[in-house]
C-alpha atoms as a PDB file:
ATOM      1  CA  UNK A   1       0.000   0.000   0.000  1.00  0.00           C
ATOM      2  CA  UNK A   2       1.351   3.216  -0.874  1.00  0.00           C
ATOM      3  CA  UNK A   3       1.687   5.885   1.989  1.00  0.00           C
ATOM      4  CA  UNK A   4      -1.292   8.872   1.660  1.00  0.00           C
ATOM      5  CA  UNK A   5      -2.433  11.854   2.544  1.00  0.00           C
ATOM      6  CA  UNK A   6      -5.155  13.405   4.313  1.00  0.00           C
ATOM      7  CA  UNK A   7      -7.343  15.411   2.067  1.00  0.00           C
ATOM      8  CA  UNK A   8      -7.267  18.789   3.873  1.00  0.00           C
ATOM      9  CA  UNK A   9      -5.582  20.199   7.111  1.00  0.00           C
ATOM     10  CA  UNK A  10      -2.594  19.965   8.599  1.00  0.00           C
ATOM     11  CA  UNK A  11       0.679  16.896   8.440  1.00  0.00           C
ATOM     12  CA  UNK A  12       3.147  16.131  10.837  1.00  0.00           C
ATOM     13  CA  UNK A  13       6.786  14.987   9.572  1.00  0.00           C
ATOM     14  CA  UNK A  14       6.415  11.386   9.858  1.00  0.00           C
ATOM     15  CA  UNK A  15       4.100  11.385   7.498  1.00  0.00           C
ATOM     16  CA  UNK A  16       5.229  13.543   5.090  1.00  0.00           C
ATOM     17  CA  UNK A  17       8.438  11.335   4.971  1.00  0.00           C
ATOM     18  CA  UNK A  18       6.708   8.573   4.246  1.00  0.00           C
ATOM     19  CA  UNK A  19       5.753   9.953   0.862  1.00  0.00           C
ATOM     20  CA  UNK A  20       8.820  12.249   0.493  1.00  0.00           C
ATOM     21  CA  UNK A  21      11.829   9.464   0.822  1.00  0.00           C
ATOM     22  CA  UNK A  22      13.791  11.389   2.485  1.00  0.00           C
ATOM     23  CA  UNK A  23      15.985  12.155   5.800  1.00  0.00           C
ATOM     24  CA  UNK A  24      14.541  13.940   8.761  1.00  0.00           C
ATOM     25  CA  UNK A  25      17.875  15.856   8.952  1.00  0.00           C
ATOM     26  CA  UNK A  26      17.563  16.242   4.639  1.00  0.00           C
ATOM     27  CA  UNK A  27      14.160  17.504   4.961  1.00  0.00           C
ATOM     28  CA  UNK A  28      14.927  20.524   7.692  1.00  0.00           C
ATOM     29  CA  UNK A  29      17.482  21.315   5.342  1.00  0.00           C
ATOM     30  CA  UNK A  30      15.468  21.941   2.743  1.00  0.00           C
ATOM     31  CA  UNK A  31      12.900  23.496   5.149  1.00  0.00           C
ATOM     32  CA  UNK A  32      15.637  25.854   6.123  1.00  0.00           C
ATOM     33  CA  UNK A  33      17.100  26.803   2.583  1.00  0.00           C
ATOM     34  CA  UNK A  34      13.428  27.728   1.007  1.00  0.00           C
ATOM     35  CA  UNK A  35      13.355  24.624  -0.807  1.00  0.00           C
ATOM     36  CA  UNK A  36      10.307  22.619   1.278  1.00  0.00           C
ATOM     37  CA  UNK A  37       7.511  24.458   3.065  1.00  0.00           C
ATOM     38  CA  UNK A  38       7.195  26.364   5.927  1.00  0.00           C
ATOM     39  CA  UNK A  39       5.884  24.477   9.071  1.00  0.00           C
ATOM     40  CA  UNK A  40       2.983  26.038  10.976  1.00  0.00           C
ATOM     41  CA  UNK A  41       3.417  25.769  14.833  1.00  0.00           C
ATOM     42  CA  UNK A  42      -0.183  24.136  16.348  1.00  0.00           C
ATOM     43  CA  UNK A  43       1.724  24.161  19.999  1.00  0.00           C
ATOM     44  CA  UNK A  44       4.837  24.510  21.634  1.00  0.00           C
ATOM     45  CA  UNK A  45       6.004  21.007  20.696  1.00  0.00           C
ATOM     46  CA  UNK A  46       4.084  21.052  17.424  1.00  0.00           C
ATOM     47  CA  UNK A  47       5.241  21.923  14.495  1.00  0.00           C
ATOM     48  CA  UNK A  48       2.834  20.687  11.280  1.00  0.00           C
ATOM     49  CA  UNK A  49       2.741  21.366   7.363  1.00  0.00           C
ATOM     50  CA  UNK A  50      -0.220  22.101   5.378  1.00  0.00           C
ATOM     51  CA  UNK A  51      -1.395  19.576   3.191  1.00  0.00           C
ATOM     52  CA  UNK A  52      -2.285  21.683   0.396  1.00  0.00           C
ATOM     53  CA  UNK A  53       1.751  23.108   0.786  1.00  0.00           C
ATOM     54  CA  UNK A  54       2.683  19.395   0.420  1.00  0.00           C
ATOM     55  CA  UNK A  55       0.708  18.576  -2.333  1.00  0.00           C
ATOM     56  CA  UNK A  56       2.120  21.593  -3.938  1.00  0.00           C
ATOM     57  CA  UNK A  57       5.773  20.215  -3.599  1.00  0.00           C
ATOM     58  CA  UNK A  58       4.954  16.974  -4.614  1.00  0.00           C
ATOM     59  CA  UNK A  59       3.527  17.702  -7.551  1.00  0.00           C
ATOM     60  CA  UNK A  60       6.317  20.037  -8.359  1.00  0.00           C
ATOM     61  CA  UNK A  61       9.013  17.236  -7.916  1.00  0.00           C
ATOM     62  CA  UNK A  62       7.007  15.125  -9.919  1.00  0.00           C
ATOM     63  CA  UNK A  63       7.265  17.918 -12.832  1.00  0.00           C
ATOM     64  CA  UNK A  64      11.241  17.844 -12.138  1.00  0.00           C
ATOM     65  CA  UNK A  65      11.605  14.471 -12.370  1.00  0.00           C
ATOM     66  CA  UNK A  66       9.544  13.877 -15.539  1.00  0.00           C
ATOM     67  CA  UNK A  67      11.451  16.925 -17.163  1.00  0.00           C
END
């Protein structure tokens, strides 16, 4: 089964790596040079992305890849 995600709202890293193969290390990296999106902070230990942001990356790494 391939990983998924929701259809609106908010994602926490774990998931996001499950559909972005990457490092947790890689992806704060890319968080912090403008490459990924910004997180939102939902608490003061929670840090989340928007799902709609996501999609938005994916969809442009897909366009990369495929030239």
């Amino acid at each position: 089964m391939h990983p998924t995600l929701p259809d609106e709202g908010y994602v926490r890293i774990h998931k996001i790596l499950e559909v972005i193969p990457i490092g947790k290390s890689s992806w704060w990296a890319g968080v912090k040079a403008g490459k990924f999106p910004q997180p939102v902070k939902l608490g003061p230990k929670t840090t989340a992305w928007k799902v709609e942001d996501i999609r938005k990356l994916i969809e442009n790494l897909s366009r990369n890849i495929e030239g």
